[in-house]
N, C-alpha and C. Protein backbone atom coordinates (compact mmCIF):
# COMPACT_ATOMS: atom_id res chain seq x y z
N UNK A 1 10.38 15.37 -37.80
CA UNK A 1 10.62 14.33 -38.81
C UNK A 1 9.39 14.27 -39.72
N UNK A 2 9.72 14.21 -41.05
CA UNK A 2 8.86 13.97 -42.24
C UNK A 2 8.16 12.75 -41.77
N UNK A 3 6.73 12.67 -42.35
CA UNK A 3 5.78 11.44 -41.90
C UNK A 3 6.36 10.40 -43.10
N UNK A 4 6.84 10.64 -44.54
CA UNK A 4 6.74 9.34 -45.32
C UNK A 4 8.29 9.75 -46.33
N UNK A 5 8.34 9.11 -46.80
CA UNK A 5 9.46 9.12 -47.59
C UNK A 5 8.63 8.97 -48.97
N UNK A 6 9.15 10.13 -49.86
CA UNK A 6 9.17 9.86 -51.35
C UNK A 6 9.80 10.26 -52.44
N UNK A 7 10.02 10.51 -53.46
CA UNK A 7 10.54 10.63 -54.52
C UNK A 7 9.27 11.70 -55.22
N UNK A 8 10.13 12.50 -56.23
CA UNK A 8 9.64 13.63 -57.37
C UNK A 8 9.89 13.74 -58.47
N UNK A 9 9.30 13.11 -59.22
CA UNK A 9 9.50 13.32 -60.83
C UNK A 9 8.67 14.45 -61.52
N UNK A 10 9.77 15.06 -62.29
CA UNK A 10 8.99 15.69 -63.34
C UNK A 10 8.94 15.17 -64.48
N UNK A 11 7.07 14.79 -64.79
CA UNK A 11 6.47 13.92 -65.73
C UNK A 11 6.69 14.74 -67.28
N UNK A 12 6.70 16.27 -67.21
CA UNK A 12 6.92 16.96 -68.45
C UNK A 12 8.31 16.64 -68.89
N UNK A 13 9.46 16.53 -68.24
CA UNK A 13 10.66 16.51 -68.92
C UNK A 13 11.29 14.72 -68.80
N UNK A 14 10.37 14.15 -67.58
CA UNK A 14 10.83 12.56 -67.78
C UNK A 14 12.12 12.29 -67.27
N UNK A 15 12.26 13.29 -65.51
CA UNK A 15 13.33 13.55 -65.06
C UNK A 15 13.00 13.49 -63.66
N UNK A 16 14.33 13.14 -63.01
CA UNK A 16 13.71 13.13 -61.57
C UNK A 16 14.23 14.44 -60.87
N UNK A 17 13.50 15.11 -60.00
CA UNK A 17 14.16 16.41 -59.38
C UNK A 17 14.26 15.65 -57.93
N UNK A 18 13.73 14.89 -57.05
CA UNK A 18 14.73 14.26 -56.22
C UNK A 18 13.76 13.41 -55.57
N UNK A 19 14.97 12.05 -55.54
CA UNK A 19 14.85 10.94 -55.63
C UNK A 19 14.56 10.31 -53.90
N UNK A 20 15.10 11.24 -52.64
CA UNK A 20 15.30 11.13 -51.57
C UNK A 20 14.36 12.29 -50.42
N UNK A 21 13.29 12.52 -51.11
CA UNK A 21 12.20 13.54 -50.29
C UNK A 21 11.61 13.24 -49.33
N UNK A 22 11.26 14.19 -48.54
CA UNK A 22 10.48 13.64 -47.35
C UNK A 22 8.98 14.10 -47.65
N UNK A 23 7.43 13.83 -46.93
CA UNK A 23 6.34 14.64 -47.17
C UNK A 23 6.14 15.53 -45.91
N UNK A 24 5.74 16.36 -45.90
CA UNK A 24 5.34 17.17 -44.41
C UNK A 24 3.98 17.31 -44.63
N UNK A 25 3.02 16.00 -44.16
CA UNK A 25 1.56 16.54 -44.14
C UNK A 25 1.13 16.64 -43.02
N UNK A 26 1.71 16.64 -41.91
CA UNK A 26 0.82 16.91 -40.41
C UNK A 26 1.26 18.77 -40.09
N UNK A 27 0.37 19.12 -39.37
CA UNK A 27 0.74 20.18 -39.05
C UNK A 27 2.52 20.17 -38.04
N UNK A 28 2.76 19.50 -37.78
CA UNK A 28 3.42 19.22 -36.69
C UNK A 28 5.16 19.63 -37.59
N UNK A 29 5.30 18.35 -38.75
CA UNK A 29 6.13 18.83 -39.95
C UNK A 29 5.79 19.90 -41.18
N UNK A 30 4.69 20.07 -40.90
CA UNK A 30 4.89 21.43 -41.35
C UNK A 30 5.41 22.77 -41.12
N UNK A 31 5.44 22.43 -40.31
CA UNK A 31 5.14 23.67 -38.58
C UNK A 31 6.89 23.58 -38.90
N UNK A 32 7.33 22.36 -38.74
CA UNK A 32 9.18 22.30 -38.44
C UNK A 32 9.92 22.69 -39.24
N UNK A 33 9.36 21.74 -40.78
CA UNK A 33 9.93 21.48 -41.95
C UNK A 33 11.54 21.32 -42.19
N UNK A 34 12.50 22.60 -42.53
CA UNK A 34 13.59 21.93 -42.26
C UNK A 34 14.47 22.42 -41.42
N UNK A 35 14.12 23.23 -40.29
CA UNK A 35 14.23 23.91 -39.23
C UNK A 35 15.50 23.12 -38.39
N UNK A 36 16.26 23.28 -37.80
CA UNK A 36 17.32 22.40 -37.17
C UNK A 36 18.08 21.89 -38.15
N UNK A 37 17.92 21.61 -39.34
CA UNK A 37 18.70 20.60 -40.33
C UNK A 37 19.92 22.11 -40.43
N UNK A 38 21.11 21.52 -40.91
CA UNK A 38 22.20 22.38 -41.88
C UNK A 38 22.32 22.26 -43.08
N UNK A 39 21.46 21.53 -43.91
CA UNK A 39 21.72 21.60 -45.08
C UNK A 39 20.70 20.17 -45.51
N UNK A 40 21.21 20.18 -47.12
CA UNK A 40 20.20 19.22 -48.05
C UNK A 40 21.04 18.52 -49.03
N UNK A 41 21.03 17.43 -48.61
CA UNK A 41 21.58 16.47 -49.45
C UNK A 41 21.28 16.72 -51.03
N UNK A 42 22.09 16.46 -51.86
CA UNK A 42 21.83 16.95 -53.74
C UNK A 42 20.29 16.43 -53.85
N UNK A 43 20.11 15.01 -53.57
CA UNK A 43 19.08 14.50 -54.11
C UNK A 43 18.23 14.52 -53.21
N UNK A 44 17.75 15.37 -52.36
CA UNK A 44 16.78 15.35 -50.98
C UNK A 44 15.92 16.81 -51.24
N UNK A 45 14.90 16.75 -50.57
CA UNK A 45 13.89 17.71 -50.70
C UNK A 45 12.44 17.33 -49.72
N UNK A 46 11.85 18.26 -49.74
CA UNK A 46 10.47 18.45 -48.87
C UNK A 46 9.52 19.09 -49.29
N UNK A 47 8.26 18.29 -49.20
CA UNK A 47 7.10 18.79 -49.81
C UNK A 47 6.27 18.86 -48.84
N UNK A 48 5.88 20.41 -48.68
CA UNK A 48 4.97 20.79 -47.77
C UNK A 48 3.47 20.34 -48.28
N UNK A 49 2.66 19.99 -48.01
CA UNK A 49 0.96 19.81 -48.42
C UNK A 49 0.25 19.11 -47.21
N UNK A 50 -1.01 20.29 -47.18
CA UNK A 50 -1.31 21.26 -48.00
C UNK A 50 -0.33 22.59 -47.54
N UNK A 51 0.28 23.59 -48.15
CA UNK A 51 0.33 24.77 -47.99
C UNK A 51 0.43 26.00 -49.36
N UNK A 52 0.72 26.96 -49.01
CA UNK A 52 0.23 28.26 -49.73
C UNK A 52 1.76 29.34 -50.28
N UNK A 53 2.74 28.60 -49.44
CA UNK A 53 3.16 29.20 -49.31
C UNK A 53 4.67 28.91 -47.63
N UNK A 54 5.88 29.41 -48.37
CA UNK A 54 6.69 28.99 -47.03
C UNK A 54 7.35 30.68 -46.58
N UNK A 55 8.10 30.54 -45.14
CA UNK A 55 9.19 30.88 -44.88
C UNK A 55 10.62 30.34 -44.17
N UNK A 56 11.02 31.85 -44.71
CA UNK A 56 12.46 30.73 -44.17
C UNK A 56 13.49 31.60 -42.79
N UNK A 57 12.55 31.95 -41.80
CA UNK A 57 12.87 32.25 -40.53
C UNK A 57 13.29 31.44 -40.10
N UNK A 58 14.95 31.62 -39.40
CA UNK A 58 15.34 30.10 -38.73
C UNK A 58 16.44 29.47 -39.49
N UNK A 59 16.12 29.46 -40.73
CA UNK A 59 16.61 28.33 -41.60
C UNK A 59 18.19 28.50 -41.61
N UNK A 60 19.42 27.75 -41.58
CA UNK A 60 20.79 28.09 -41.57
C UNK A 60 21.10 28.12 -42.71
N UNK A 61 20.51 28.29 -44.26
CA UNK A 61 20.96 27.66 -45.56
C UNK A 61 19.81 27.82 -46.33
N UNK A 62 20.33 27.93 -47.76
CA UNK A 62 19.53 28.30 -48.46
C UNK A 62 18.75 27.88 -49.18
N UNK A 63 17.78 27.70 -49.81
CA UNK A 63 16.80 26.57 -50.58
C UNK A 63 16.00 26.91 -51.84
N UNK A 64 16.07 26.19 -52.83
CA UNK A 64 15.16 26.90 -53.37
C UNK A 64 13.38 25.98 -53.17
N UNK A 65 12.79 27.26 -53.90
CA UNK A 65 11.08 26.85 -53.09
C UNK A 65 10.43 26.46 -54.95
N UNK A 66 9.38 25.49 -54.99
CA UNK A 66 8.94 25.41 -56.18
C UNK A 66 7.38 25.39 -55.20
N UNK A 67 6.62 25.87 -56.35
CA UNK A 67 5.00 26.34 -55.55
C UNK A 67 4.36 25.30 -56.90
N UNK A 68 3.55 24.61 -55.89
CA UNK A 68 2.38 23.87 -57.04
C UNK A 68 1.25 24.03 -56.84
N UNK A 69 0.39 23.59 -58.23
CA UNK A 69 -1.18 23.96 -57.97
C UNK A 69 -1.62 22.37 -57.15
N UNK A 70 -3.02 22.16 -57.57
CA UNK A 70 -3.22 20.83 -56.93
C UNK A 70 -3.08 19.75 -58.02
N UNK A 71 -2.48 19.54 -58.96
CA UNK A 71 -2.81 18.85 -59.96
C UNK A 71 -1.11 18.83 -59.78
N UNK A 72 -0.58 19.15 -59.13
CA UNK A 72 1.04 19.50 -59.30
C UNK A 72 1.95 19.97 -60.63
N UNK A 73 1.06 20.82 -61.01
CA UNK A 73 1.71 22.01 -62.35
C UNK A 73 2.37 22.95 -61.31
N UNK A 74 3.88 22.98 -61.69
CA UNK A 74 4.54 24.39 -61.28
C UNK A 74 4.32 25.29 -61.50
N UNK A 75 3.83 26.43 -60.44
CA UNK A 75 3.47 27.88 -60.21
C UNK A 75 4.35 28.94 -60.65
N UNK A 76 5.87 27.92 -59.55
CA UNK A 76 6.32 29.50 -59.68
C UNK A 76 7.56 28.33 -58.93
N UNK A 77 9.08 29.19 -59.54
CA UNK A 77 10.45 28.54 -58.88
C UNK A 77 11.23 29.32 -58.82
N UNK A 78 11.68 29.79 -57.22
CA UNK A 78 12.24 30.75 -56.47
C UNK A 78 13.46 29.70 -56.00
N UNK A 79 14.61 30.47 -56.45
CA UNK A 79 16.18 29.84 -56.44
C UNK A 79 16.84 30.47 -55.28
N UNK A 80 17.62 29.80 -54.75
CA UNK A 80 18.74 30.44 -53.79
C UNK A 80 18.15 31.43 -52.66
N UNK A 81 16.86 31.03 -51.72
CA UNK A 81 16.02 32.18 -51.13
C UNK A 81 17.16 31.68 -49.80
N UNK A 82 17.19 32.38 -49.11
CA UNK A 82 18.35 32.33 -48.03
C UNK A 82 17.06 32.47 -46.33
N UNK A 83 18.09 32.56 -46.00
CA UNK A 83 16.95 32.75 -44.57
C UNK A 83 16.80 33.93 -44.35
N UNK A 84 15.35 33.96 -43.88
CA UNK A 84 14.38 35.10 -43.47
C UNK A 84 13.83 35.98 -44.79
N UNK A 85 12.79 35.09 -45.12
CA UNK A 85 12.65 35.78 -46.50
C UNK A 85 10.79 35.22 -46.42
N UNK A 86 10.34 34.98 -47.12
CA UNK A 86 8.85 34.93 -47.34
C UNK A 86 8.42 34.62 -48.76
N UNK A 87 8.21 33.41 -49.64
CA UNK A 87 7.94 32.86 -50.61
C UNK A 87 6.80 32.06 -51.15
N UNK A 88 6.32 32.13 -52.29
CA UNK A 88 5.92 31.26 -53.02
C UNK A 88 4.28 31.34 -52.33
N UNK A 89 4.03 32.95 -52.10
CA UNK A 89 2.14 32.92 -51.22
C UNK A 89 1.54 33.22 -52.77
N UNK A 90 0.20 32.47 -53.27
CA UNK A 90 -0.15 32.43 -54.11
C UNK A 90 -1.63 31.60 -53.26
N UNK A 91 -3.02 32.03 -54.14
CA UNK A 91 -3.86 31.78 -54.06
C UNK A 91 -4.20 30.50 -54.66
N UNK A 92 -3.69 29.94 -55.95
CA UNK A 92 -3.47 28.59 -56.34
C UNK A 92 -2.79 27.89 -55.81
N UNK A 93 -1.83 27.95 -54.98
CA UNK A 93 -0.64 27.44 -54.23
C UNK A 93 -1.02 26.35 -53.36
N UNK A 94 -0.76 24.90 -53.83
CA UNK A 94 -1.37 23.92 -52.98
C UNK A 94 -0.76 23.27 -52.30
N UNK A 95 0.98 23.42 -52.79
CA UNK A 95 2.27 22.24 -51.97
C UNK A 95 3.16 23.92 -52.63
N UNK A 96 4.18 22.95 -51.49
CA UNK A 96 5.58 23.19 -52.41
C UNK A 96 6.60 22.66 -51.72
N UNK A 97 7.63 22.87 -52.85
CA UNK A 97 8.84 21.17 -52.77
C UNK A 97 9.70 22.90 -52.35
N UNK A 98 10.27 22.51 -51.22
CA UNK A 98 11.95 22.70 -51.00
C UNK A 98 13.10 21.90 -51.20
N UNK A 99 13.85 22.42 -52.28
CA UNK A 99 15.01 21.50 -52.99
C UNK A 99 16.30 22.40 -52.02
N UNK A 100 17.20 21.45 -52.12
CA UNK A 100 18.89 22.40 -51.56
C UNK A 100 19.20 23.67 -53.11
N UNK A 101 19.69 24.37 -52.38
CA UNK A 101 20.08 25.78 -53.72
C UNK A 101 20.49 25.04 -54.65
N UNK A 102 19.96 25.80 -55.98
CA UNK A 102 20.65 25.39 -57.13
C UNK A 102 20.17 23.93 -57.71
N UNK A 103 19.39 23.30 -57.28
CA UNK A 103 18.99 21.97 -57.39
C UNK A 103 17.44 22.30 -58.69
N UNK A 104 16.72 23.14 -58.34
CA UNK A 104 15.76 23.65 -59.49
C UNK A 104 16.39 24.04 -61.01
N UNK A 105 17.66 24.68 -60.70
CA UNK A 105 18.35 25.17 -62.05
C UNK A 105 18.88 23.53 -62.84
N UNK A 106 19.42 22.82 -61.59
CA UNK A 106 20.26 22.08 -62.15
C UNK A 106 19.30 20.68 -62.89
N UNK A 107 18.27 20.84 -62.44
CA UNK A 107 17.02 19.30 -63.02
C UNK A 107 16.12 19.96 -64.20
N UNK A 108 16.49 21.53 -64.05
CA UNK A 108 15.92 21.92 -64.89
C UNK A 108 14.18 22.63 -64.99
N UNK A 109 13.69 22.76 -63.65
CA UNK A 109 12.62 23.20 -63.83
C UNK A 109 11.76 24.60 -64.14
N UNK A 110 10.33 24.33 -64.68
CA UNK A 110 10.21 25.28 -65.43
C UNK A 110 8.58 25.54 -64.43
N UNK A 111 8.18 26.69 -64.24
CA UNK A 111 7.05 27.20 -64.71
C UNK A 111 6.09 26.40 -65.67
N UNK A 112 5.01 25.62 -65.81
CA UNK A 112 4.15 24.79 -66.35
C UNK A 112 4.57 23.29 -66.33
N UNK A 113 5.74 22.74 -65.76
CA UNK A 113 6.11 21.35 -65.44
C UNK A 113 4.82 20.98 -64.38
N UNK A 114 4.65 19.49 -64.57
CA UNK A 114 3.84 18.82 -64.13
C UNK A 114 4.67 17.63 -63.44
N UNK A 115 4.79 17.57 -61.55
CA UNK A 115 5.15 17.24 -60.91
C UNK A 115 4.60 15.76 -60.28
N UNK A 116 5.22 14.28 -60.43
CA UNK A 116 4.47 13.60 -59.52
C UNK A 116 5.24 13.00 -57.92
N UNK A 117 4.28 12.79 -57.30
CA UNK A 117 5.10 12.22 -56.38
C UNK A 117 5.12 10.68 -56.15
N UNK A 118 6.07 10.24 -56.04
CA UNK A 118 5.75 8.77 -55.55
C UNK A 118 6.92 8.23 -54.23
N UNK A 119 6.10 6.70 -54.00
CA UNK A 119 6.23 6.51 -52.58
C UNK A 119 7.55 6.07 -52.83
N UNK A 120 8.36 5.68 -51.63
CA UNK A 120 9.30 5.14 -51.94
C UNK A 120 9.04 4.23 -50.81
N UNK A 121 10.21 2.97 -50.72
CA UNK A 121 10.29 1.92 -49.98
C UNK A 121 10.94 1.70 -48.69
C-alpha cells in the first residue's frame, strides 16, 4: 500500500493527469508498487520517489511510465509498456508517475511539462 494519497497536475497545460494517485516513498512501496493490482482506475496513478527508473516484471497490465527530473519537468513518456520490459533509466531521473495505458496520450503529456503534486484529503 501507497504511504499518502495525492493528486498530479500538469502546471504547463493547467490540467490534471490524475486526480486519484498514490506516493511510493518507502522502500517497501517501492519495492511493490503496483504488483498484485489488475489494473488502474482512469484517474489513478503512482509516483515512485526517489527513483531512476521502473520495471514491469510481474505486472498483469499495461502502464504507461512518465520519468521526471527533480523540479518535476518531464523527461521522457513511455505509453502502453506491457509487462516485463525495463523503462524510463536516465541519470536525471528523479520520480516517475505510472498512469493506466493510454492515460499520458489522453491528458496530453509532453516532454518539457512541469508536473506538481499535491496532497489530497
Amino acid at each position: 500500500m501507497a504511504s499518502s494519497k495525492i493528486s498530479v497536475v500538469n502546471r504547463t497545460q493547467q490540467s490534471v493527469v490524475c486526480a486519484s494517485a498514490s506516493l511510493a516513498d518507502t522502500f517497501r512501496t517501492r519495492l511493490f508498487g503496483l504488483l498484485g493490482r489488475s489494473g488502474l482506475a482512469e484517474d489513478a496513478g503512482l509516483l515512485l520517489k526517489p527513483c531512476s527508473g521502473v520495471h514491469t516484471f510481474g505486472m498483469a497490465f499495461a502502464i504507461d511510465i512518465v520519468t521526471l527530473d527533480k523540479s518535476g519537468c518531464v523527461l521522457g513518456v513511455y505509453e502502453d509498456i506491457g509487462p516485463w520490459r525495463i523503462r524510463g533509466l536516465g541519470l536525471r531521473t528523479r520520480s516517475v508517475l505510472e498512469l493506466p495505458a493510454g492515460r499520458a496520450r489522453r491528458s496530453g503529456l509532453a516532454v518539457g511539462d512541469r508536473l506538481d503534486v499535491r496532497a489530497r484529503a
